[in-house]
N, C-alpha and C. Protein backbone atom coordinates (compact mmCIF):
# COMPACT_ATOMS: atom_id res chain seq x y z
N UNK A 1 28.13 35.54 -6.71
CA UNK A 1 29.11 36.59 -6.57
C UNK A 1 29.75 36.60 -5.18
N UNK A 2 29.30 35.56 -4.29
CA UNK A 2 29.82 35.55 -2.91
C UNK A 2 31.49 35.21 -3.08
N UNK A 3 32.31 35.83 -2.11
CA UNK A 3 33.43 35.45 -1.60
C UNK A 3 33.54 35.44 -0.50
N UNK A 4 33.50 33.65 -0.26
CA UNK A 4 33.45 33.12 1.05
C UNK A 4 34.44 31.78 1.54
N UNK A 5 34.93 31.70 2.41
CA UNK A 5 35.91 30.80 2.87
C UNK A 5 35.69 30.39 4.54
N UNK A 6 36.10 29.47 4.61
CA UNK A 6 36.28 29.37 6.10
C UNK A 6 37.46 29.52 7.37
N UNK A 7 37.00 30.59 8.03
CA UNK A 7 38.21 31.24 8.99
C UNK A 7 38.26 32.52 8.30
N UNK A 8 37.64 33.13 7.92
CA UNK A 8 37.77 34.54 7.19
C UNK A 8 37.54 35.48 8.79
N UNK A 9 38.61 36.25 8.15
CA UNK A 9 38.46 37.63 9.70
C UNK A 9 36.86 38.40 9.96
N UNK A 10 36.96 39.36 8.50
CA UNK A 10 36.02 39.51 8.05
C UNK A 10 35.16 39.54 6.89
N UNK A 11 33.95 39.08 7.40
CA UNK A 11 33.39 39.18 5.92
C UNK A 11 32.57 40.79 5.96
N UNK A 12 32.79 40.93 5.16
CA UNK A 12 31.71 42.65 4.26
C UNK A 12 30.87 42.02 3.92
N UNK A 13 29.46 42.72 4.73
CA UNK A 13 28.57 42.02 4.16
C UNK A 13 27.64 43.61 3.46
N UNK A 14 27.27 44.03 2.42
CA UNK A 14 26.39 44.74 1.49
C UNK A 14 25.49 44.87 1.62
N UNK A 15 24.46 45.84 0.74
CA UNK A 15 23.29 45.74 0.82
C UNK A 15 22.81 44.72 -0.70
N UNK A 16 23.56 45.12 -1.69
CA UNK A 16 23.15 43.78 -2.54
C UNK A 16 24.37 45.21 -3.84
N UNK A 17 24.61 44.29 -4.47
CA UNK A 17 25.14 44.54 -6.21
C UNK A 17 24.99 45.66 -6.57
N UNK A 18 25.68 46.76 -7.04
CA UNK A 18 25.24 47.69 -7.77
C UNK A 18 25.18 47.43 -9.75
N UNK A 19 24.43 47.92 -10.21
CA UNK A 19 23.91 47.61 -11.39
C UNK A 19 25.95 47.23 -11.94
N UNK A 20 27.07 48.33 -11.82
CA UNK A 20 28.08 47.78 -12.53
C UNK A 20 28.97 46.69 -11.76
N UNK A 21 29.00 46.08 -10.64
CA UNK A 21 29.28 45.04 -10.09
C UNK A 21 28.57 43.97 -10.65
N UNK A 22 27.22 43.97 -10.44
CA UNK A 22 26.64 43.04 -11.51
C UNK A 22 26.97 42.37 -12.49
N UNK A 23 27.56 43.54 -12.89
CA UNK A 23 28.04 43.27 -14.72
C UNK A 23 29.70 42.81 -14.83
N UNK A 24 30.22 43.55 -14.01
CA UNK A 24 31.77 42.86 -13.47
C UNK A 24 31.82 41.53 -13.07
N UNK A 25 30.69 41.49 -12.00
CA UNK A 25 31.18 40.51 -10.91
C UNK A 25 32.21 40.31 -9.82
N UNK A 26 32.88 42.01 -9.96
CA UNK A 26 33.72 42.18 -8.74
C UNK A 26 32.70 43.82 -7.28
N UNK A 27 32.94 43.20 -6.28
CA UNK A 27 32.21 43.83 -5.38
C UNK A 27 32.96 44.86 -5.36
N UNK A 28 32.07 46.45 -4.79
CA UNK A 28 32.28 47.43 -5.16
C UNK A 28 32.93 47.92 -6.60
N UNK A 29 32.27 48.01 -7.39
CA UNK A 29 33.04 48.25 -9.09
C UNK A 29 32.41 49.41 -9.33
N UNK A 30 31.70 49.97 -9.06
CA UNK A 30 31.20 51.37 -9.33
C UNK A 30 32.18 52.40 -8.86
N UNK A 31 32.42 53.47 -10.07
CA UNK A 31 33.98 54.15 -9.20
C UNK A 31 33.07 55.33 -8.54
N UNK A 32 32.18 55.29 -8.07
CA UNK A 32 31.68 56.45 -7.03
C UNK A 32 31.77 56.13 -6.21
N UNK A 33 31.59 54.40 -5.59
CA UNK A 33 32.07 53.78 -4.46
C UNK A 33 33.46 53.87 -4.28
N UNK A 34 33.25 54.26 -2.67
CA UNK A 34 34.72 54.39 -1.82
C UNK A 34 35.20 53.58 -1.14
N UNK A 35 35.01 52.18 -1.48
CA UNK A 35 35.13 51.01 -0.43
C UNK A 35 36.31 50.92 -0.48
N UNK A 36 37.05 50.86 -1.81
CA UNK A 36 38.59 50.39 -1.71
C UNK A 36 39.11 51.18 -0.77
N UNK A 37 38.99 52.88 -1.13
CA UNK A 37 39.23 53.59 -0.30
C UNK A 37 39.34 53.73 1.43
N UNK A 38 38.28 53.44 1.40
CA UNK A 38 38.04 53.12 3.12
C UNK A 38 38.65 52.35 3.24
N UNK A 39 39.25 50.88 2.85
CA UNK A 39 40.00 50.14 3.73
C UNK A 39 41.49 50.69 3.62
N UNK A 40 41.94 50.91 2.72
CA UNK A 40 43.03 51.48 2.85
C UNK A 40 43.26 52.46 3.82
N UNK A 41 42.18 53.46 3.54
CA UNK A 41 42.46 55.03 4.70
C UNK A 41 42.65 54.39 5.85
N UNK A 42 41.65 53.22 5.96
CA UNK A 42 41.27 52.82 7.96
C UNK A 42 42.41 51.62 8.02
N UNK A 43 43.54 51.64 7.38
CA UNK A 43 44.76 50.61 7.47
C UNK A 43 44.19 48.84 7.37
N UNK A 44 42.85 48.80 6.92
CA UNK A 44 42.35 47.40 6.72
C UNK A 44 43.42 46.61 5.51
N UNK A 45 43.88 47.64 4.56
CA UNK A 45 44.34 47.12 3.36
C UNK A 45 45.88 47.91 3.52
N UNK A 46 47.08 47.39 3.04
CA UNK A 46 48.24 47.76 3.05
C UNK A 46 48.43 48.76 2.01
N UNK A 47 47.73 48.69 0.83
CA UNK A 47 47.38 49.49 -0.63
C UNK A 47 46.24 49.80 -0.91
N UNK A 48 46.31 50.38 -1.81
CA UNK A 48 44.80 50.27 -2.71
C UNK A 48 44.60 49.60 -3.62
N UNK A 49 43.63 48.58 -3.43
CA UNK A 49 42.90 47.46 -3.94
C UNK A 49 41.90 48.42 -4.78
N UNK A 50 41.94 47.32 -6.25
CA UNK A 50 41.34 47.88 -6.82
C UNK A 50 40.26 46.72 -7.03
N UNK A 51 38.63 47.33 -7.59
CA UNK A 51 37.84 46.00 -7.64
C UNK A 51 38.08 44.29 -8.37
N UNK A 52 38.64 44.53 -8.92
CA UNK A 52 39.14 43.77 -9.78
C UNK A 52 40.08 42.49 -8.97
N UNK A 53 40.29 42.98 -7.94
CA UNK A 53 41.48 42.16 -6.76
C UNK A 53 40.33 41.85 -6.15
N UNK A 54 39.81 41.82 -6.08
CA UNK A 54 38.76 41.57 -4.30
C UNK A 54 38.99 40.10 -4.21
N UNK A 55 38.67 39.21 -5.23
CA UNK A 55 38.96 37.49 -4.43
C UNK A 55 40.63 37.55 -4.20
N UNK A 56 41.74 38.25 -4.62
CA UNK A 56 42.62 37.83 -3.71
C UNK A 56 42.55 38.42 -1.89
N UNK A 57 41.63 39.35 -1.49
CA UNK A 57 41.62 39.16 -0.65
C UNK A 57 40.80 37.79 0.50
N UNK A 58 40.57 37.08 0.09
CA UNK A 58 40.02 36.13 0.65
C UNK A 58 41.45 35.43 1.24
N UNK A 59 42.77 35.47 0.57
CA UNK A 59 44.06 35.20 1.29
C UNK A 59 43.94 36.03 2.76
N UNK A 60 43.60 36.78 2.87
CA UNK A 60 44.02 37.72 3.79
C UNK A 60 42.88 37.84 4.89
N UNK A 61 41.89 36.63 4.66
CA UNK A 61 40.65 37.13 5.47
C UNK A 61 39.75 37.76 5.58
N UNK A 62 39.57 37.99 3.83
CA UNK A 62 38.07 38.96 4.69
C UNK A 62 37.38 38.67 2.77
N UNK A 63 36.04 38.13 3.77
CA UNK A 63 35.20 37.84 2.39
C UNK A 63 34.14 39.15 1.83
N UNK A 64 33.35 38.52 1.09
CA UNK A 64 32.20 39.72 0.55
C UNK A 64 31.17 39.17 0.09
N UNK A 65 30.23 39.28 0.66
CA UNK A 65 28.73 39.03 0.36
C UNK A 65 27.57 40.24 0.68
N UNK A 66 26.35 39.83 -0.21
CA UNK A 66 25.12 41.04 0.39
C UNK A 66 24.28 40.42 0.70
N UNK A 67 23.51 40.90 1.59
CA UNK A 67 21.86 40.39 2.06
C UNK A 67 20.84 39.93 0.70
N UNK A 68 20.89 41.05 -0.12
CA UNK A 68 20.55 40.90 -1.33
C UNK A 68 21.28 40.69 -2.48
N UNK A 69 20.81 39.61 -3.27
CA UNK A 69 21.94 39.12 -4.39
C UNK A 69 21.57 40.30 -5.91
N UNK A 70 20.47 40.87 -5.89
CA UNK A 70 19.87 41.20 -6.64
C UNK A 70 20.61 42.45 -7.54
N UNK A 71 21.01 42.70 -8.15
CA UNK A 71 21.80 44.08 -8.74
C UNK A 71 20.81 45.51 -8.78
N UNK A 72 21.17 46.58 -8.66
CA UNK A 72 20.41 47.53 -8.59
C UNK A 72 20.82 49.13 -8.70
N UNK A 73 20.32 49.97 -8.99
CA UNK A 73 20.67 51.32 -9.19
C UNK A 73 21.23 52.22 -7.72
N UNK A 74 20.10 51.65 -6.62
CA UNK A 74 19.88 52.29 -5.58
C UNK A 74 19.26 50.96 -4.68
N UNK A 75 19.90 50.78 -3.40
CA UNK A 75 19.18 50.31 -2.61
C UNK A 75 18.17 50.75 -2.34
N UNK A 76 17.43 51.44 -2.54
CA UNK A 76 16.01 51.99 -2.22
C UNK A 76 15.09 51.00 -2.90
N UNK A 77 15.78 50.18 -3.91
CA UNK A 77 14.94 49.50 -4.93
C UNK A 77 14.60 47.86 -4.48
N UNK A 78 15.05 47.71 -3.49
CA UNK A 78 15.22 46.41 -2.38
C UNK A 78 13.61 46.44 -2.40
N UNK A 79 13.39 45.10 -1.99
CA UNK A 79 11.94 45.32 -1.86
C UNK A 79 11.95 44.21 0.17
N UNK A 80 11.13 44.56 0.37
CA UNK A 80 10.59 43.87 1.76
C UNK A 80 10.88 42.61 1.80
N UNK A 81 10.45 41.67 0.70
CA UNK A 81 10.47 40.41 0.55
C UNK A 81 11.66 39.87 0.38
N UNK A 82 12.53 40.85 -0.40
CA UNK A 82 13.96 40.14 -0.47
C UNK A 82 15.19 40.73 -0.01
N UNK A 83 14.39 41.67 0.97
CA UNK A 83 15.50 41.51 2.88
C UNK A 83 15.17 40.25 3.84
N UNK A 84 13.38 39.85 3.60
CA UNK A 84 13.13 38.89 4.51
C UNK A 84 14.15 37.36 3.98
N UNK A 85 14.40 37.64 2.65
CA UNK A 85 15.11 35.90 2.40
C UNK A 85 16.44 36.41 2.36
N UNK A 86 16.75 37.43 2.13
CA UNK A 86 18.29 37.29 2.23
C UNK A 86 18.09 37.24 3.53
N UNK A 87 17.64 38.24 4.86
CA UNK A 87 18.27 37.87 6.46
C UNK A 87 17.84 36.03 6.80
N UNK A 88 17.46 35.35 5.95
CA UNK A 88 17.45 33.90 6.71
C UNK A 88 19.08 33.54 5.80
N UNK A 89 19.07 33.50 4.27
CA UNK A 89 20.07 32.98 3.54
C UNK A 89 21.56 33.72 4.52
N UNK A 90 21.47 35.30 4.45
CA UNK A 90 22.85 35.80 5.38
C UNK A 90 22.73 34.97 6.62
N UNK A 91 21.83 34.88 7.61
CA UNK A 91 22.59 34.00 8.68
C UNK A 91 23.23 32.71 8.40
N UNK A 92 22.36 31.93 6.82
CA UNK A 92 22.88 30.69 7.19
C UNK A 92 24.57 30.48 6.86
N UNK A 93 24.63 31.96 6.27
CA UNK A 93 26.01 31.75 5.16
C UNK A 93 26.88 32.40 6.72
N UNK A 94 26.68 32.91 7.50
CA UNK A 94 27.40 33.36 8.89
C UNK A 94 27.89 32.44 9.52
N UNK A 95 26.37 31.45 9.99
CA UNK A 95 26.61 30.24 10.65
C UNK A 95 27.32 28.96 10.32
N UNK A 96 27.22 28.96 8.86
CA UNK A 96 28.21 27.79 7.88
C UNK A 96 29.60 28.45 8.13
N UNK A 97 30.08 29.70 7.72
CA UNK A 97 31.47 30.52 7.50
C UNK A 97 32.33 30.21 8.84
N UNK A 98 31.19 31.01 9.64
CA UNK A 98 32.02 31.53 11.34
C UNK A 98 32.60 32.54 10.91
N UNK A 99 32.41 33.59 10.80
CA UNK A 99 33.78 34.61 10.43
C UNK A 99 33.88 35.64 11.89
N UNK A 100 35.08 35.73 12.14
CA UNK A 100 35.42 36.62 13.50
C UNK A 100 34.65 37.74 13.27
N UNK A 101 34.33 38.05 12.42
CA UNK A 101 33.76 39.77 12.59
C UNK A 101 32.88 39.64 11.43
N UNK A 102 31.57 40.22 11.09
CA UNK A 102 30.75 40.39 9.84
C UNK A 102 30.76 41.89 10.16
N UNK A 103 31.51 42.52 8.96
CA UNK A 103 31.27 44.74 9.13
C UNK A 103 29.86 44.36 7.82
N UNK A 104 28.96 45.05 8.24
CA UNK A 104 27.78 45.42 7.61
C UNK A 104 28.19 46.85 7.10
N UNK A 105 28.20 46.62 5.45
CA UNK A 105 28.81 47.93 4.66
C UNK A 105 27.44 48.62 4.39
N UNK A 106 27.18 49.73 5.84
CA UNK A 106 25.84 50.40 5.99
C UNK A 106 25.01 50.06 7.00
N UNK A 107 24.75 50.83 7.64
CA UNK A 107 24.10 50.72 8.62
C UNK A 107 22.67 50.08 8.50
N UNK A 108 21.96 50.72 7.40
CA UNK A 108 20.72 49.74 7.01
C UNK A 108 20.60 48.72 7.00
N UNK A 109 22.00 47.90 6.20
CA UNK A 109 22.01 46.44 6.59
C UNK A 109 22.24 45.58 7.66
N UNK A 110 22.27 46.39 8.39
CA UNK A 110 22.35 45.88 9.88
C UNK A 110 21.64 45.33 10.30
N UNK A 111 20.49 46.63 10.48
CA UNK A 111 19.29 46.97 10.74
C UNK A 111 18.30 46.30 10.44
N UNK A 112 18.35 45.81 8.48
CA UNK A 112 17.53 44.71 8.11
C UNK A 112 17.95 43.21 8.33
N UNK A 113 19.36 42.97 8.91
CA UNK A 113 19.68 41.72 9.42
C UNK A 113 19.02 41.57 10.94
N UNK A 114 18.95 42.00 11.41
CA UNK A 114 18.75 42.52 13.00
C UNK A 114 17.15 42.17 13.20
N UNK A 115 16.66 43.12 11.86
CA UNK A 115 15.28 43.26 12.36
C UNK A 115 14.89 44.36 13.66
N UNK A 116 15.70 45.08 13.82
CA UNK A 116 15.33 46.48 14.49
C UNK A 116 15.65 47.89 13.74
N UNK A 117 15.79 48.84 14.63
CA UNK A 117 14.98 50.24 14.11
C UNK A 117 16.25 50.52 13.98
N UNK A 118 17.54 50.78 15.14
CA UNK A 118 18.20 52.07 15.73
C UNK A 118 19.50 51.13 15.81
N UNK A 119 20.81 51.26 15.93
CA UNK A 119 21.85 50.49 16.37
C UNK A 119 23.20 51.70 16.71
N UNK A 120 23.96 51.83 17.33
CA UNK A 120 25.31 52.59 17.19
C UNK A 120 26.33 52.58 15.93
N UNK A 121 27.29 53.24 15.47
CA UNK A 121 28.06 52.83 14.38
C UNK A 121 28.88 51.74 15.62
N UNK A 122 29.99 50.78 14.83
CA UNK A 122 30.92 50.16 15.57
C UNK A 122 30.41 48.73 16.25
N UNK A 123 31.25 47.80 17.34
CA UNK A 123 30.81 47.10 17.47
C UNK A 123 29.54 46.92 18.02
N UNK A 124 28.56 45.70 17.63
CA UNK A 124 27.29 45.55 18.66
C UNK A 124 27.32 44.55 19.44
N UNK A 125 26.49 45.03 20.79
CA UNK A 125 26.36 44.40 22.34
C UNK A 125 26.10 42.93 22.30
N UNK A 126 24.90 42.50 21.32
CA UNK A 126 23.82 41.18 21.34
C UNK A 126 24.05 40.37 20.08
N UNK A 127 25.26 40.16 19.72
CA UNK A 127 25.15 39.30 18.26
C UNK A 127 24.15 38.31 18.31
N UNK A 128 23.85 38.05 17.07
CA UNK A 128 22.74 37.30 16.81
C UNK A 128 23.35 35.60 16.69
N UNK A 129 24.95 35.90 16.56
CA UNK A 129 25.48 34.18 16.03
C UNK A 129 26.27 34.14 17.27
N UNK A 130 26.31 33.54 18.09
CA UNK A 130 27.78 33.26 19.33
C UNK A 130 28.66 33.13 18.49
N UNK A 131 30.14 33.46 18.85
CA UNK A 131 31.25 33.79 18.66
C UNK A 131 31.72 34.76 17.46
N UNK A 132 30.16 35.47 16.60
CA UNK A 132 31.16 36.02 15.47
C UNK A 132 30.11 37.52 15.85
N UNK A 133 31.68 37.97 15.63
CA UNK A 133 30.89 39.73 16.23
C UNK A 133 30.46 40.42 15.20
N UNK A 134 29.83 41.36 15.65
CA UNK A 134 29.01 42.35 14.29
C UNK A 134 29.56 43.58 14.56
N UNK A 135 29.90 44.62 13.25
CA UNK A 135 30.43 45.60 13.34
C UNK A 135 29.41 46.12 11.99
N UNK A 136 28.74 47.80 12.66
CA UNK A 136 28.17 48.13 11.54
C UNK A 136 28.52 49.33 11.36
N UNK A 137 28.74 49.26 10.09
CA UNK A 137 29.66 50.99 9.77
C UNK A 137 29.20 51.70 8.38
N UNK A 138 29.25 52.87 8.12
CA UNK A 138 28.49 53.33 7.06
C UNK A 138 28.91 52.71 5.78
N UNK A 139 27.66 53.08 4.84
CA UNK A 139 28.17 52.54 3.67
C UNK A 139 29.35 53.43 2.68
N UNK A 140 29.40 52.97 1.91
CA UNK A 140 30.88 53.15 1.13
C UNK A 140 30.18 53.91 -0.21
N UNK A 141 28.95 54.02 -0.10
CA UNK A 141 28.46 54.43 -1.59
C UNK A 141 28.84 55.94 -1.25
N UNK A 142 28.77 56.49 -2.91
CA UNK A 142 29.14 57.53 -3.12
C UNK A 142 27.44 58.93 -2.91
N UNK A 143 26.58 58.12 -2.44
CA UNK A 143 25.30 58.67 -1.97
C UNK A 143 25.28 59.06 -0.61
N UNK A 144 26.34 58.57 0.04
CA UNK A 144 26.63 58.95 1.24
C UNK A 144 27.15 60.40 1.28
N UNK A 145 26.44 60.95 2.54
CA UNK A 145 27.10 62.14 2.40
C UNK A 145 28.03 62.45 4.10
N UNK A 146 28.31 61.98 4.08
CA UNK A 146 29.87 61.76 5.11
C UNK A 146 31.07 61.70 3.94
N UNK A 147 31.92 62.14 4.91
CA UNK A 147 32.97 62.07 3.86
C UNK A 147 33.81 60.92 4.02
N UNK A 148 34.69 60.76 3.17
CA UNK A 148 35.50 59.70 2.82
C UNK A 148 36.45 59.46 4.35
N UNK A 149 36.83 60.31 4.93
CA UNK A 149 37.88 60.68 6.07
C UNK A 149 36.82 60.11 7.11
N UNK A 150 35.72 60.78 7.18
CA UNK A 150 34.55 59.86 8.32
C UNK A 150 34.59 59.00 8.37
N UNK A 151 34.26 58.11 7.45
CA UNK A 151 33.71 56.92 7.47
C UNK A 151 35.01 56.02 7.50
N UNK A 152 36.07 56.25 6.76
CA UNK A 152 37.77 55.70 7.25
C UNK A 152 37.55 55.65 8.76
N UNK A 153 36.98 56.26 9.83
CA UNK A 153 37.93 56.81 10.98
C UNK A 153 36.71 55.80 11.73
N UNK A 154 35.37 55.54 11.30
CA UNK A 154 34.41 54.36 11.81
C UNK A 154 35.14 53.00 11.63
N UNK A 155 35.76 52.79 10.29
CA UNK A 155 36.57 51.46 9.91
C UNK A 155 37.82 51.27 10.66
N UNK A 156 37.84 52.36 11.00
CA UNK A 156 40.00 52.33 11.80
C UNK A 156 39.56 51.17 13.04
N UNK A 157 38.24 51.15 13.68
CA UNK A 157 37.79 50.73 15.00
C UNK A 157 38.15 49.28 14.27
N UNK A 158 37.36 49.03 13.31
CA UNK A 158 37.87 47.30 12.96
C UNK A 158 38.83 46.93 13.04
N UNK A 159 39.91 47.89 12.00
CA UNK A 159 41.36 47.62 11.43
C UNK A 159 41.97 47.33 13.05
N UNK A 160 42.08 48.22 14.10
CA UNK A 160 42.80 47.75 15.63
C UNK A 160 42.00 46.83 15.92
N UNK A 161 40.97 46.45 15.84
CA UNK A 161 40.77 45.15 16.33
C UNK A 161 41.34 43.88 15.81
N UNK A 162 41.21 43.97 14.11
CA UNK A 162 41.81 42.33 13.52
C UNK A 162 42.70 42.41 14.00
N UNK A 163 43.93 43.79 14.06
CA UNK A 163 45.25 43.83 13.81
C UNK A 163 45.75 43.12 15.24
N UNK A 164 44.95 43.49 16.70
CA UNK A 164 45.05 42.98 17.62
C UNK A 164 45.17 41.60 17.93
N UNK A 165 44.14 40.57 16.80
CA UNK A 165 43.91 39.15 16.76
C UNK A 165 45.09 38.80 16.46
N UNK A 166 45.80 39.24 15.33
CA UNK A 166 46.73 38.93 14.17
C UNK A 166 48.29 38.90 14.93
């Protein structure tokens, strides 16, 4: 289910599939998720993308992958063992890609890429890959309880940055 290319701005990287992405095969497909949303609000996207589009954004730079490939109700349902193989498989797919920026959709996944406790929203100090920066920003699920306008206004920090590259 990865969408990946080389020279991508950014890739979104997940915590893994929700049970109706799974079944789609397009990332974020659950309509409680606000992902489309967020990029649009935070000017990442010119429109609103609907799931169903997501590989044409790979024209535009920015891929989508999760730590975990696994489909699921709730990330809560992740188990230990398969954060430890997705954080070796996600770096190697970082280090093969190069992508200018990896946004971790959720802070948890950061956290379990990282292998630490605590991190800031926005960019981080110590990337783990030279040259590709990490940006971790809340997730997009509809379990979140930030609102839609919040979590846009964490993503706006990306959107001036690509837009700056570009």
């Amino acid at each position: 289910m990865d969408l990946l290319d080389y020279g991508m701005t950014i890739l979104f990287t997940g915590f893994n599939p929700s049970v109706i992405s799974g079944q789609t095969g397009h990332h974020y497909a659950n309509p409680t998720n606000r992902f489309w949303k967020i990029l649009f609000q935070s000017g990442l996207t010119k429109r609103l993308v609907r799931p169903e589009e997501d590989r044409t954004l790979l024209a535009d730079g920015y891929g989508f992958t999760n730590i975990v490939h696994r489909p699921t109700k709730d990330a809560s349902e992740i188990t230990k063992q398969e954060y430890a193989a997705g954080r070796i498989e996600l770096t190697d797919k970082i280090r093969k890609y190069k992508p200018g920026i990896v946004c971790f959709v959720g802070k948890g996944v950061y956290l379990q890429y990282k292998g630490i406790k605590k991190a800031p929203w926005g960019f981080q100090a110590e990337p783990l890959i030279e040259g590709v920066e990490e940006f971790a920003a809340p997730s997009s699920s509809g379990l979140v309880r930030m609102t839609t306008a919040e979590i846009s206004a964490i993503y706006k920090e990306l959107a001036i940055c690509t837009a700056k590259r570009n």
